[in-house]
Protein backbone atom coordinates (compact mmCIF):
# COMPACT_ATOMS: atom_id res chain seq x y z
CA UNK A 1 86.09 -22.75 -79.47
CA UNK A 2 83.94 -20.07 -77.76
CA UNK A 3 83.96 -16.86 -79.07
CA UNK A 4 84.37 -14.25 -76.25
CA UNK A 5 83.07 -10.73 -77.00
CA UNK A 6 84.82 -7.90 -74.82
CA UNK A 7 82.32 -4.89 -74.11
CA UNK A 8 82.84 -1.65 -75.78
CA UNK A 9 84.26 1.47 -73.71
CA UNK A 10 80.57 2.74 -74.72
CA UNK A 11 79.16 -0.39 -73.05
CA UNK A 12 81.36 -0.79 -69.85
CA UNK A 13 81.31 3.39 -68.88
CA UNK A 14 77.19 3.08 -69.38
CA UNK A 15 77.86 0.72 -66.35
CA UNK A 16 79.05 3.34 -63.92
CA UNK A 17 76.37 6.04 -65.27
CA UNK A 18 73.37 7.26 -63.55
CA UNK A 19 70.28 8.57 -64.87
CA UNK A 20 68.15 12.28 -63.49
CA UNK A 21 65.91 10.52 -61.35
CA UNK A 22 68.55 8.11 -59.66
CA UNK A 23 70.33 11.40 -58.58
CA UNK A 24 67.38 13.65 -57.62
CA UNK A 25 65.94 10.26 -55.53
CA UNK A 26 69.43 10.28 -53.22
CA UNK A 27 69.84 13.98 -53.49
CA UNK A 28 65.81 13.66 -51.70
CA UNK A 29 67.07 10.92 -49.45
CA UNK A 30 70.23 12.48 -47.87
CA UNK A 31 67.37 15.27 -46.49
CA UNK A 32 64.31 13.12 -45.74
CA UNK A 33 63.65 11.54 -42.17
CA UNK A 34 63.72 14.27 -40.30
CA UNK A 35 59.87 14.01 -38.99
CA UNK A 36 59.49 17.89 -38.10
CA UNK A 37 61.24 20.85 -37.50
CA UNK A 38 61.24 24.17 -36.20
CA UNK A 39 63.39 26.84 -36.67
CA UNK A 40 64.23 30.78 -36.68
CA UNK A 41 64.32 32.52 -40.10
CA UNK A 42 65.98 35.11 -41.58
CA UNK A 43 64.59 37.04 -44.85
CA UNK A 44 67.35 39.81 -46.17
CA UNK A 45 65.85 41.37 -49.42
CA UNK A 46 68.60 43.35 -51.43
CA UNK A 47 67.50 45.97 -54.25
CA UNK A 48 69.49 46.67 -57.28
CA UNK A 49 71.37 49.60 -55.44
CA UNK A 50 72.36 47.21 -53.05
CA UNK A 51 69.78 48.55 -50.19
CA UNK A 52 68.53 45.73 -47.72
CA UNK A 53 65.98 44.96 -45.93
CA UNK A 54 65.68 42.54 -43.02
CA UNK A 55 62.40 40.20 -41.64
CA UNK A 56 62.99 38.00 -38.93
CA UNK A 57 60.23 35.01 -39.30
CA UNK A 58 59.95 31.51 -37.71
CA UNK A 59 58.08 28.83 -39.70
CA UNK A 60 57.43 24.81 -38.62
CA UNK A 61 57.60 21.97 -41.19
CA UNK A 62 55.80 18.57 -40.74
CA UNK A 63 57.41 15.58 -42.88
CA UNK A 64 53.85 13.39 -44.23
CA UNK A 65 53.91 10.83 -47.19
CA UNK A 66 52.58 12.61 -50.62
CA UNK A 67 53.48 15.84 -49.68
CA UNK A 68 54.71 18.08 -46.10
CA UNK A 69 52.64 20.86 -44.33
CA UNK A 70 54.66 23.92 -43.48
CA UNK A 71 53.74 26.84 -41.56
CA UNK A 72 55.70 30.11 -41.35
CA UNK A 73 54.94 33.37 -39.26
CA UNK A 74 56.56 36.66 -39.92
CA UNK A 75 57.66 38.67 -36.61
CA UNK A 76 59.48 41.81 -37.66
CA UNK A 77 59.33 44.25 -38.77
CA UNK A 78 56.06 46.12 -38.01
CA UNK A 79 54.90 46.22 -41.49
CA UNK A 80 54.22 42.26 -41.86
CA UNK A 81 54.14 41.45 -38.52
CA UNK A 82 51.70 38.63 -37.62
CA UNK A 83 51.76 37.89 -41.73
CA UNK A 84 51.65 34.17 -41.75
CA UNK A 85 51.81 31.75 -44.57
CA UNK A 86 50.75 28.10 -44.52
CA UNK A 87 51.72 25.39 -47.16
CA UNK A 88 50.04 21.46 -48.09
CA UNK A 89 52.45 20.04 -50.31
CA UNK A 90 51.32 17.75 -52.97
CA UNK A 91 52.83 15.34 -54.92
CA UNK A 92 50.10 14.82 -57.85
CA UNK A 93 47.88 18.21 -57.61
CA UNK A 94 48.48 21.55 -56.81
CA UNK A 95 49.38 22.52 -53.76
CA UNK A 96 47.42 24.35 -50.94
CA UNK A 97 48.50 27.85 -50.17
CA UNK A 98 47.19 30.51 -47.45
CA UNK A 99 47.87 33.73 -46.46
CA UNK A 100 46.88 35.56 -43.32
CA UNK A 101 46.87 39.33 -43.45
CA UNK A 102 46.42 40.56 -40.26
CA UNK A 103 45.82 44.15 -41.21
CA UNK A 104 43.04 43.06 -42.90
CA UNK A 105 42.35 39.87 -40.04
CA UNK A 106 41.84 37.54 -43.17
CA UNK A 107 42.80 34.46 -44.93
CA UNK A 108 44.27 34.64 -48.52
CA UNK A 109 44.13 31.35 -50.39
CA UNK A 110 46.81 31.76 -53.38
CA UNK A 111 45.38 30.35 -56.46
CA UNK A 112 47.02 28.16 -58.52
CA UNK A 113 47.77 30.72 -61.51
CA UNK A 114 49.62 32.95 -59.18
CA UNK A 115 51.97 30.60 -57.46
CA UNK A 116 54.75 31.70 -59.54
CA UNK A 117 54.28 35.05 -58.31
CA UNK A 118 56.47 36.95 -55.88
CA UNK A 119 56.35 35.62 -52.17
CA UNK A 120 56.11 38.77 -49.64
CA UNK A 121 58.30 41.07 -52.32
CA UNK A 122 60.75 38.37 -52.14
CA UNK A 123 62.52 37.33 -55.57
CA UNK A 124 61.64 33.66 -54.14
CA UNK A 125 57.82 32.92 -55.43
CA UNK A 126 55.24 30.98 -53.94
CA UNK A 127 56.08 27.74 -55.96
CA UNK A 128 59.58 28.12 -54.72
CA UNK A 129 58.66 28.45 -51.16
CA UNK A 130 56.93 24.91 -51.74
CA UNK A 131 58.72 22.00 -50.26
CA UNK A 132 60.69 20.14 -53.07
CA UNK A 133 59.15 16.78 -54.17
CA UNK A 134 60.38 14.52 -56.96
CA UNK A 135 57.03 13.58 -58.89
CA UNK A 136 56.57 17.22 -59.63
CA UNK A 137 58.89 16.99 -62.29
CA UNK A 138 59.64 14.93 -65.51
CA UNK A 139 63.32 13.82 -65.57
CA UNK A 140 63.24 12.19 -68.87
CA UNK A 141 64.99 9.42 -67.74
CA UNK A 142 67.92 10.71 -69.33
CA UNK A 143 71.40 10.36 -68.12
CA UNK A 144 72.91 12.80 -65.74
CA UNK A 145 75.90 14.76 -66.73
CA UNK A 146 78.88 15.05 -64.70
CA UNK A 147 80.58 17.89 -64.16
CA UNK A 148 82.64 20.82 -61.69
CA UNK A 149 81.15 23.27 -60.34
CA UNK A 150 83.75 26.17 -58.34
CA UNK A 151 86.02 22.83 -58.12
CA UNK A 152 83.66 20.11 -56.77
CA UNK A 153 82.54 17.13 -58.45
CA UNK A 154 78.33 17.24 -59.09
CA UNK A 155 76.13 15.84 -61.10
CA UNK A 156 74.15 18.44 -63.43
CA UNK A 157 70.34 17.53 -63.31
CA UNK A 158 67.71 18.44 -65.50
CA UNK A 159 64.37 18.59 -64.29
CA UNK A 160 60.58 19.88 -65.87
CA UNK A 161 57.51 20.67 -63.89
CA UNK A 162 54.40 18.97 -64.45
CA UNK A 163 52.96 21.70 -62.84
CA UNK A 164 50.70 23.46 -65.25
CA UNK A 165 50.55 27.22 -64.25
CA UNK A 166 54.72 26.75 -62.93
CA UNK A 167 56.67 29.94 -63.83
CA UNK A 168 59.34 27.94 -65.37
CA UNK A 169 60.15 25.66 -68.05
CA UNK A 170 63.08 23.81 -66.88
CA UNK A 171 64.83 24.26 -63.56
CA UNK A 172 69.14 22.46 -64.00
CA UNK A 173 70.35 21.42 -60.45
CA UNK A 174 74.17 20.89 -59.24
CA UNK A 175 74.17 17.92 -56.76
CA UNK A 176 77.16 17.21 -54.92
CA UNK A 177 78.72 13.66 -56.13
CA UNK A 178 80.19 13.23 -52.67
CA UNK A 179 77.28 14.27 -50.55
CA UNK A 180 74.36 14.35 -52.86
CA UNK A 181 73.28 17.76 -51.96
CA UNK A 182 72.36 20.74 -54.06
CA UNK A 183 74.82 23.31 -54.24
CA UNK A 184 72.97 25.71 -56.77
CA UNK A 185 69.48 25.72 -59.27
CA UNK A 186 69.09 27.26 -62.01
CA UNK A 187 65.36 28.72 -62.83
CA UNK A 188 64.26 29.13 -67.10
CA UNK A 189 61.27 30.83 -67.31
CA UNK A 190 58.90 30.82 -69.85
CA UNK A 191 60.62 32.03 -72.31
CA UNK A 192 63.06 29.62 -71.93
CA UNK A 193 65.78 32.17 -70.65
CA UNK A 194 67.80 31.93 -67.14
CA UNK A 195 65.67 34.07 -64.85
CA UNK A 196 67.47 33.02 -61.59
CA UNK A 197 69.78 31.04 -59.77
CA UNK A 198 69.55 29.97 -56.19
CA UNK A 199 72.98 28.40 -54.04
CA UNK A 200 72.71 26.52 -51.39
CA UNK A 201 75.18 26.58 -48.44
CA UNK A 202 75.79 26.19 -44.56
CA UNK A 203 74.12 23.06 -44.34
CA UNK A 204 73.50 21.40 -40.99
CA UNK A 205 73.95 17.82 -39.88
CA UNK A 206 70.93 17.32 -36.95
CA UNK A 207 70.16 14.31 -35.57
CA UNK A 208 72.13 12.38 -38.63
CA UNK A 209 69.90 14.48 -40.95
CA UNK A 210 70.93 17.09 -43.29
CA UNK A 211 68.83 20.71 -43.20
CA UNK A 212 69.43 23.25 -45.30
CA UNK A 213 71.16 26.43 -43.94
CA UNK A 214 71.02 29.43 -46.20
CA UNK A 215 69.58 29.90 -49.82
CA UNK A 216 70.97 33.15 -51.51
CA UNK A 217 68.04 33.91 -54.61
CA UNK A 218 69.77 36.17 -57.24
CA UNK A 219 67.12 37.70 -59.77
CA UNK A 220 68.91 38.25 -63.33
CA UNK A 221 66.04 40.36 -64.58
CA UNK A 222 65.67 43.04 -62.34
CA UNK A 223 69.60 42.48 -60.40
CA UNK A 224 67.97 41.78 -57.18
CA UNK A 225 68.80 38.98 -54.47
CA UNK A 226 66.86 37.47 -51.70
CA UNK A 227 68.73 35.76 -48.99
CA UNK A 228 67.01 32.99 -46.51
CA UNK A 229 68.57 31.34 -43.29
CA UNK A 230 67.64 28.94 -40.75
CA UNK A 231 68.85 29.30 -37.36
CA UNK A 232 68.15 27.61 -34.23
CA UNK A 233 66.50 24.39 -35.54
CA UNK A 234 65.33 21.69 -34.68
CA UNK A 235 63.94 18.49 -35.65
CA UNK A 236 61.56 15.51 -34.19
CA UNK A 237 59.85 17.98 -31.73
CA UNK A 238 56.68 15.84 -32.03
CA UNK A 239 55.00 18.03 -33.99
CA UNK A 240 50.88 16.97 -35.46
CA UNK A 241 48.69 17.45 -38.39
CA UNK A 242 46.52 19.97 -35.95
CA UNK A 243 49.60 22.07 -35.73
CA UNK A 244 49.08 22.88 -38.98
CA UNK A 245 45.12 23.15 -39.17
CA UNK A 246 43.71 26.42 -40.83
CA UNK A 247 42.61 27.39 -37.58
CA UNK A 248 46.20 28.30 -36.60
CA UNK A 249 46.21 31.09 -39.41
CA UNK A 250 44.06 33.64 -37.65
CA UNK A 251 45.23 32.49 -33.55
């Protein structure tokens, strides 16, 4: 007679589980295809007293294999005016960074030890402003954890940059089980402490690709917030490498 051996509840729920990676490689997938884009910006810095301050900007993103070139251009108010900031995303090394100031008519390359510094007095830093890309991070192949967050089903993803000079240590990220996109990340810094939290909301469905809407920064450490929107987008405009060429820094 043949023996039959029914799984354990251990065995059969390990089935239906799903590791980090698995998650963060649909969570990457639900917002991927989109080619290029352009768009209006909104920056809206808030101080610990609550005061704001507004910059309108627009910036143009270019979707490449190994890593996306961004470009963004501040145009209000007076005091960065003209203050543009262009981005080569990299998936093994560091990424590329410039600045143009044009009160001083030059180019700024950011160095790689001060990428986790603050982007234009924003509590957003230049490593945040980087596109997101999956093999910048160890996932430890470890299981995500399921869980509600404000009443929605996500999965709760831990993540740890390779990057050597990052500002953090581990960033956690709530992914929507439904729609596999992030709702909120959580940023540890060096110390291993929450530093901040960003949430994600009014996403947009273009072209049958999603694009993120707003991203509301809150800074634990100093009580201050940083708010970005997109308005206005638009995606597969046609856009080129030489759209994004140096040259375009200082036209």
């Amino acid at each position: 007679m043949v023996k039959i051996v029914l799984p354990t509840l251990l065995t059969a729920l390990s089935l239906f589980a799903i590791s980090n990676i698995d998650v963060a490689k649909k969570n990457d997938n639900v917002m991927s295809d989109f080619e290029d884009s352009k768009s209006k910006m909104t920056m809206t810095l808030i101080n610990a007293k609550g005061q704001t301050k507004v910059r309108q900007m627009k910036s143009k993103t270019l979707e490449l294999d190994g890593g996306d070139k961004s470009l963004m251009e501040f145009l209000s108010p007076a005091d960065v005016k003209g203050t543009k900031f262009l981005n080569y995303e990299h998936a093994v090394k560091d990424d590329e960074q410039w600045l143009y100031l044009p009160a001083l008519k030059r180019v700024k390359r950011i160095s790689s030890k001060n990428k986790s510094g603050a982007f234009m007095g924003s509590e957003f830093s230049y490593e945040d402003i980087s596109s997101f890309n999956i093999e910048k991070y160890d996932y430890k192949n470890d299981e995500a954890k399921e869980e509600q967050l404000h009443g929605t089903e996500i999965y709760k993803v831990e993540r740890f940059p390779n990057y050597k000079y990052s500002g953090y240590t581990k960033q956690v990220s709530y992914i929507d089980k439904k729609s596999f996109l992030t709702l909120q990340v959580d940023y540890y810094d060096r110390k291993k402490s929450l530093l901040k939290s960003a949430f994600f909301t009014d996403y947009k469905f273009i072209d049958g690709v999603y694009r993120t809407g707003k991203i509301q920064m809150k800074n634990f450490s100093n009580s201050k917030e940083s708010i970005l929107t997109w308005d206005e987008e638009s995606i597969k405009n046609g856009l080129t490498k030489k759209d994004f060429h140096k040259r375009v820094l200082k036209r």
